[in-house]
Protein backbone atom coordinates (compact mmCIF):
# COMPACT_ATOMS: atom_id res chain seq x y z
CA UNK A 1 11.64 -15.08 37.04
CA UNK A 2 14.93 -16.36 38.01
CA UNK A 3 16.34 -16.31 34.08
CA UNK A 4 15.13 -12.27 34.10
CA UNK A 5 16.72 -11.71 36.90
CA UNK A 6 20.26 -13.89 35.69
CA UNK A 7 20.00 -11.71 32.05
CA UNK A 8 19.43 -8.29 34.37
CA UNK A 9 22.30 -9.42 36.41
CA UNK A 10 24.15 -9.96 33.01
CA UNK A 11 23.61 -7.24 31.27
CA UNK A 12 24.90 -4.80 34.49
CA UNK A 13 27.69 -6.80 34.16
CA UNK A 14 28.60 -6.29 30.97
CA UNK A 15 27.87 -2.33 31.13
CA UNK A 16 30.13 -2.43 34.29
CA UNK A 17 32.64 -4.30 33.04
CA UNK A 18 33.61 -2.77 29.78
CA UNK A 19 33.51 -5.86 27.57
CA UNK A 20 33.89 -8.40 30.51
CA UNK A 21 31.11 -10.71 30.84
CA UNK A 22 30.88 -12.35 34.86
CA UNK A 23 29.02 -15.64 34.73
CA UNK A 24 28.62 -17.21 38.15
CA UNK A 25 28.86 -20.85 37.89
CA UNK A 26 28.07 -21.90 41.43
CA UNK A 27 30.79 -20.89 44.01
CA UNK A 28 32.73 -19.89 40.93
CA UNK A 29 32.55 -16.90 38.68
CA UNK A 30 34.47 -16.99 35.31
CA UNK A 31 35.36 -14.23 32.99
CA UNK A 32 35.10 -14.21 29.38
CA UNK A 33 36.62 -11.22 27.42
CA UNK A 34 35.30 -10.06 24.23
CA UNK A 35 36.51 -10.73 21.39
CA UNK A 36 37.02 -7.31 20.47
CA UNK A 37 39.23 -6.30 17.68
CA UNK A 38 37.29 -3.15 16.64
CA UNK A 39 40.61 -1.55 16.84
CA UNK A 40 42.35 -2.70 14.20
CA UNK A 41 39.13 -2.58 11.32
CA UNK A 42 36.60 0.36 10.10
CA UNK A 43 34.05 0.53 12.03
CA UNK A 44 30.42 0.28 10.77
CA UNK A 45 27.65 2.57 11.06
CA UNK A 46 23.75 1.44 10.23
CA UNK A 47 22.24 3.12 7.26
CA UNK A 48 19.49 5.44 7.90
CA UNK A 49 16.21 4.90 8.83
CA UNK A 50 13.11 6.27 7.26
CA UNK A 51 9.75 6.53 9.15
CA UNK A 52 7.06 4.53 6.86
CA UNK A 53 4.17 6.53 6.22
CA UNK A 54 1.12 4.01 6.31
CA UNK A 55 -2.75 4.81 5.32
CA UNK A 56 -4.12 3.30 8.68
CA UNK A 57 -0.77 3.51 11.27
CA UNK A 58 1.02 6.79 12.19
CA UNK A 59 4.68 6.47 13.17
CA UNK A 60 6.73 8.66 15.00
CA UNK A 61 10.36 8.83 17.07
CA UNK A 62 11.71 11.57 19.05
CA UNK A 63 14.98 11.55 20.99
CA UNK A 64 16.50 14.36 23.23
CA UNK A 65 19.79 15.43 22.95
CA UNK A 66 22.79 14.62 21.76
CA UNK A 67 23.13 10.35 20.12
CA UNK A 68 25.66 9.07 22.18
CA UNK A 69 24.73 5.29 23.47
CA UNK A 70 23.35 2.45 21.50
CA UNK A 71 20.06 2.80 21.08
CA UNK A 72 18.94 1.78 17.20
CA UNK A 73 15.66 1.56 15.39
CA UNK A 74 14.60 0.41 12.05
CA UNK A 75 11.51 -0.20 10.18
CA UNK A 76 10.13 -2.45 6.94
CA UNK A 77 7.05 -2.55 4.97
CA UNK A 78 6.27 -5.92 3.41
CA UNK A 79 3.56 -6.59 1.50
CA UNK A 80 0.38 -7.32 2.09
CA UNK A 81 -0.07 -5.15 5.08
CA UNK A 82 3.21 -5.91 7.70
CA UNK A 83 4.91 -3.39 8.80
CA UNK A 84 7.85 -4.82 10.93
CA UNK A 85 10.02 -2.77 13.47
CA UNK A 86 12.69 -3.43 15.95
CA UNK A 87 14.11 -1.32 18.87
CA UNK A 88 17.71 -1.91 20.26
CA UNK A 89 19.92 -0.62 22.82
CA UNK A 90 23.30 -2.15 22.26
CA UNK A 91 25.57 -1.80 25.41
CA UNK A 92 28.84 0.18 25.28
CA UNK A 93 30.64 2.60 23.21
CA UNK A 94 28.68 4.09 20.88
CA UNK A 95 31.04 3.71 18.08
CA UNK A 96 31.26 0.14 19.10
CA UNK A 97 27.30 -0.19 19.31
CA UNK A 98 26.71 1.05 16.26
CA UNK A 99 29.23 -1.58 14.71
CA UNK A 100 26.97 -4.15 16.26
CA UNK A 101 23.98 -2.19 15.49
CA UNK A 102 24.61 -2.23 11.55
CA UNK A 103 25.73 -5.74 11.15
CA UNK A 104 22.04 -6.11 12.76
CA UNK A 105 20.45 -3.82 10.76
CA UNK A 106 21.91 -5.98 7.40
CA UNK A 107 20.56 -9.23 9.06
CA UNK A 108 16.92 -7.53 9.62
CA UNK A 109 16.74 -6.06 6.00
CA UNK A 110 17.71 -9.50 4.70
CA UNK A 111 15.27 -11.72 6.69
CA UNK A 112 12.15 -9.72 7.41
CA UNK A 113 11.22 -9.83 3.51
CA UNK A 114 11.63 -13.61 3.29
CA UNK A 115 9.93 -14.48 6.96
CA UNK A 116 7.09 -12.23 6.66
CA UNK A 117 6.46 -12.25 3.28
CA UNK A 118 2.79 -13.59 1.61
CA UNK A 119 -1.04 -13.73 3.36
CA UNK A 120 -0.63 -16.88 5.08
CA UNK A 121 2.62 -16.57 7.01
CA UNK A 122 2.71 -17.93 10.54
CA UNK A 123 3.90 -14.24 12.24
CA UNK A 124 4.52 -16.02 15.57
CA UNK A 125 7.21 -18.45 14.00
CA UNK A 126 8.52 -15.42 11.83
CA UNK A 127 8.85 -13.59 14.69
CA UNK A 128 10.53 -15.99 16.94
CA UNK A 129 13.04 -16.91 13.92
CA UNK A 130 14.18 -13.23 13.23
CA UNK A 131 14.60 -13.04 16.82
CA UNK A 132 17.44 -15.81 16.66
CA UNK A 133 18.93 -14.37 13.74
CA UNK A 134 19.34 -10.88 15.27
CA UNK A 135 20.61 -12.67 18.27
CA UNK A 136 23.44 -14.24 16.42
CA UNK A 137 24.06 -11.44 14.65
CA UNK A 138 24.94 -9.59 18.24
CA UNK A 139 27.35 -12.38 18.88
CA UNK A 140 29.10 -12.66 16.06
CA UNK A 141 29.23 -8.60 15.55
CA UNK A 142 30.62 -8.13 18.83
CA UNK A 143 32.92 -11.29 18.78
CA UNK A 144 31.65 -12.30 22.32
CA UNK A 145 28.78 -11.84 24.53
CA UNK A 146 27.02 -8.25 24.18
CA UNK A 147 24.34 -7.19 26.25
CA UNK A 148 21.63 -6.01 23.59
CA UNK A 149 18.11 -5.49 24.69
CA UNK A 150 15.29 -5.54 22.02
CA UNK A 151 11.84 -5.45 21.46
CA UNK A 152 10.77 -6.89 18.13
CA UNK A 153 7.25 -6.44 16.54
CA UNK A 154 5.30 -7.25 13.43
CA UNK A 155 2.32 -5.18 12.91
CA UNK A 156 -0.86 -6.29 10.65
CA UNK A 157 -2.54 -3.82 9.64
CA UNK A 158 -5.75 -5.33 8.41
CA UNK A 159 -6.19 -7.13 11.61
CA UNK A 160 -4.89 -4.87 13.74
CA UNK A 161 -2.65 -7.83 15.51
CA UNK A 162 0.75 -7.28 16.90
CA UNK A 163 2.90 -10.25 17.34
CA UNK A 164 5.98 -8.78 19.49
CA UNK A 165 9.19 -10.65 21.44
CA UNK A 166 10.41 -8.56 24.14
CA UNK A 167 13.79 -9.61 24.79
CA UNK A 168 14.92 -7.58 28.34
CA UNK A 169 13.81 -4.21 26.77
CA UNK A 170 11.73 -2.08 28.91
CA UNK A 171 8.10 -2.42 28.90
CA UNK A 172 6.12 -1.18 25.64
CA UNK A 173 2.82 0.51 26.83
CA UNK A 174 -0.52 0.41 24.56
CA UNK A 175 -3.16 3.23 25.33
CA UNK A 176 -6.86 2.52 24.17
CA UNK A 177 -10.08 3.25 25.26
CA UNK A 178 -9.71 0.24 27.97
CA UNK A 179 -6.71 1.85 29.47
CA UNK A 180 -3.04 1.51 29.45
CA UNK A 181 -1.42 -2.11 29.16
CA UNK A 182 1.96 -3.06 29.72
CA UNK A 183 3.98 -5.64 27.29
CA UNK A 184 6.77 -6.48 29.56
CA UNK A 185 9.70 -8.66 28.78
CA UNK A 186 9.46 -12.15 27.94
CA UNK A 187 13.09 -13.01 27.29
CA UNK A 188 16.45 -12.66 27.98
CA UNK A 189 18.06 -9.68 26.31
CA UNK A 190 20.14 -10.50 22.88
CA UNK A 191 23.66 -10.97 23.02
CA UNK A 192 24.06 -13.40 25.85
CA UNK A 193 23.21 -16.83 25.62
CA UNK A 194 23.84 -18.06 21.71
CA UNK A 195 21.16 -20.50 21.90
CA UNK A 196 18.32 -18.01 23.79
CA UNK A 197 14.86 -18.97 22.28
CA UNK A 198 11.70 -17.11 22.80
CA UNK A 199 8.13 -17.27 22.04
CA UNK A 200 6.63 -14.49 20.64
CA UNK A 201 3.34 -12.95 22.15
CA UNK A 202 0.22 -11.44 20.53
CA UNK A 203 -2.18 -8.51 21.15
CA UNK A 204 -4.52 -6.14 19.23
CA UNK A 205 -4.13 -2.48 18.67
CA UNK A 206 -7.61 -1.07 18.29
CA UNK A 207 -8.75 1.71 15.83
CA UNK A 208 -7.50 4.90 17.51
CA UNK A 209 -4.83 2.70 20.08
CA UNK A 210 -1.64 3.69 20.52
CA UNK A 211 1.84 2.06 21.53
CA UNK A 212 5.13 3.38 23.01
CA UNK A 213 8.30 2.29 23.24
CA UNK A 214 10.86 4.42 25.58
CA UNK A 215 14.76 3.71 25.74
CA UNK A 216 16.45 2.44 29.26
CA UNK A 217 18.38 6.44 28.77
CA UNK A 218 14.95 7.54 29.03
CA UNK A 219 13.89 5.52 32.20
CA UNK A 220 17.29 6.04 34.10
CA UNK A 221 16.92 10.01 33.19
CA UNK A 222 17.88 12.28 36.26
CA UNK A 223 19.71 15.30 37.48
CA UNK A 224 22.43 15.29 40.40
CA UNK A 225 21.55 12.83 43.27
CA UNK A 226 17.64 12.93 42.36
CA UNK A 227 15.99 9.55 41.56
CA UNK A 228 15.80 7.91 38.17
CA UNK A 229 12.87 9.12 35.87
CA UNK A 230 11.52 5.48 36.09
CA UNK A 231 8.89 3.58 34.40
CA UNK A 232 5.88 4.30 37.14
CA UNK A 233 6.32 7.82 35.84
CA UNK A 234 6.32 7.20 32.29
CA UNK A 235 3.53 5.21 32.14
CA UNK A 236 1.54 8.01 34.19
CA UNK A 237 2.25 9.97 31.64
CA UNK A 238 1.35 8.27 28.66
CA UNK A 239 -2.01 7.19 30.96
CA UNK A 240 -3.04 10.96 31.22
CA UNK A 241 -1.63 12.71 27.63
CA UNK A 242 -3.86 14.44 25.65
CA UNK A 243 -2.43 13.97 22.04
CA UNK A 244 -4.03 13.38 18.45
CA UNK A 245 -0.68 12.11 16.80
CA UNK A 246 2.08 9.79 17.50
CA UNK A 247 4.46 12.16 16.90
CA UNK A 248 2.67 14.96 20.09
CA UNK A 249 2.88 11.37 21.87
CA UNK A 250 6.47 11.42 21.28
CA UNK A 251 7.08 14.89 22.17
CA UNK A 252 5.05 15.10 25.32
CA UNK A 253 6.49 12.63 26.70
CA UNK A 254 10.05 14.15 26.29
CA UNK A 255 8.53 17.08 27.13
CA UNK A 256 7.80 15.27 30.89
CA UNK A 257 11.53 14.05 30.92
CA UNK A 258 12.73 17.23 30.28
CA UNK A 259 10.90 18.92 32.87
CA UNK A 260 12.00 16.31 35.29
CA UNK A 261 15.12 16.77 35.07
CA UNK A 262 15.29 20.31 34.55
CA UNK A 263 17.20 20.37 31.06
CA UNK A 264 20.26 18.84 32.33
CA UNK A 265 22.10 16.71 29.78
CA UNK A 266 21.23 13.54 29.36
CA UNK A 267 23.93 10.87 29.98
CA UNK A 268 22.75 8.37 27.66
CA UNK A 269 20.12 8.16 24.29
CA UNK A 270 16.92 9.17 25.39
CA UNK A 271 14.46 7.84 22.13
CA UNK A 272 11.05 7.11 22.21
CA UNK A 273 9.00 5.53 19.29
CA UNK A 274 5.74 5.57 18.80
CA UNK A 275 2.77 3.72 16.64
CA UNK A 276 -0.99 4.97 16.85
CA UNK A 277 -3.57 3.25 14.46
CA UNK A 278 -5.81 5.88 13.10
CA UNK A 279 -9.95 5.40 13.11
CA UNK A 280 -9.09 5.35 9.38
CA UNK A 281 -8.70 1.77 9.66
CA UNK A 282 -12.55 0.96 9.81
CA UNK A 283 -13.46 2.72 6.54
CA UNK A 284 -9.77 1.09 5.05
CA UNK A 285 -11.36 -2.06 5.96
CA UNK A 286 -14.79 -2.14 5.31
CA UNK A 287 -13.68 -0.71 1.65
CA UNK A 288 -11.57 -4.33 1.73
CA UNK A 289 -8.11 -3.14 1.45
């Protein structure tokens, strides 16, 4: 609990601070500046994304309004049956995010294919191991500590099995006929500590279960001097939708956000992704795919 609360603590920090870090070291507090010469070189954007279309797992994301933080997606298909995703938001600029966010983006593309690759990989360990490269790949990116939350997932979809590392991102939530589970962080965000290490958890997504991720821009949604959208509300919503399709999962809950705060503009990305596993899977399986 007390290492959540230290990264939370962080990561304000850094959003406050515009590239200034504050670590308290007992009655001390030191300050280490980025870094930064984004300046003086191109900056980087990440190459598009493209939804993967699978036989047994609908995909979907949704975002409201105009892109202007750091929130980042991306998604790879590796054989057998993996499909592997990660979800981002890179503190700061967005400009300067999406520097960060495509030096990332090269880093996933490169390692998912060789971690995750044949029938007998350990998806924990691969897992776990991306999760340090993508770390370092923040650091180095950003020349200096960046507050990066992430929530990093391989999905199986014979078995069904997600392995996932939350690292400070908000809570996924997984609907099924049981009810509505939370997958809450189990590590420090990315971008902080170089040598951050963290276990990867497991779960199952049953035939006709579905999974949401929602950006912090989406939580921290609100108009004038009303309170923040928040999670409670969010995971009401995805408790009670009626929806067929990862993509009306997507869109209702915008559709919520929206109506809370009463179409102002948002002041930061506002993205939601979403993964439902279709009742297809049975036959799919039975038919030994």
């Amino acid at each position: 609990m007390k290492c959540q609360i230290g990264a939370a603590a962080s990561c304000y920090a850094v959003r406050q601070n515009c590239g200034i870090f504050m670590h308290s070291l007992g009655p001390r507090t030191m300050k280490l500046p980025f870094l930064n010469h984004t300046a003086q070189r191109d900056l980087r954007k990440p190459a598009p994304t493209s939804i993967p279309k699978l036989d047994t797992l609908q995909v979907a994301m949704q975002y409201r309004g105009a892109r202007m933080g750091g929130d980042f997606f991306d998604f790879i298909e590796v054989e057998p049956s993996r499909l592997v995703f990660l979800m981002m938001d890179v503190a700061g600029k967005r400009d300067e995010a999406m520097h960060i966010a495509a030096a990332v983006q090269d880093k996933f593309r490169e390692n998912v294919p060789v971690l995750f690759a044949g029938d007998e990989v350990n998806e924990s360990q691969a897992a776990a191991d991306l999760n340090i490269v993508i770390n370092h790949a923040v650091l180095e990116a950003a020349e200096g500590v960046r507050c990066a939350p992430a929530f990093l997932a391989s999905f199986d979809e014979n078995l069904g099995t997600l392995t996932y590392v939350n690292s400070g991102h908000t809570s996924a939530l997984i609907r099924d006929a049981e009810g509505t589970t939370e997958l809450k962080a189990n590590g420090v965000p990315l971008g902080l500590f170089s040598h951050a290490v963290t276990d990867a958890q497991l779960c199952v997504l049953q035939p006709g279960a579905s999974l949401l991720l929602a950006s912090k821009g989406l939580i921290e949604s609100k108009k004038a001097f009303s309170k923040e959208y928040g999670f409670k509300r969010l995971a009401s919503v995805v408790r009670e939708a009626k929806f067929s399709t990862a993509a009306e999962l997507c869109a209702q809950v915008l559709g919520d956000v929206e109506k809370y705060i009463h179409n102002a503009d948002p002041d930061n990305d506002v993205t939601t992704v979403a993964l439902m596993r279709t009742a297809a899977v049975q036959s799919a399986v039975a038919a030994g795919r």
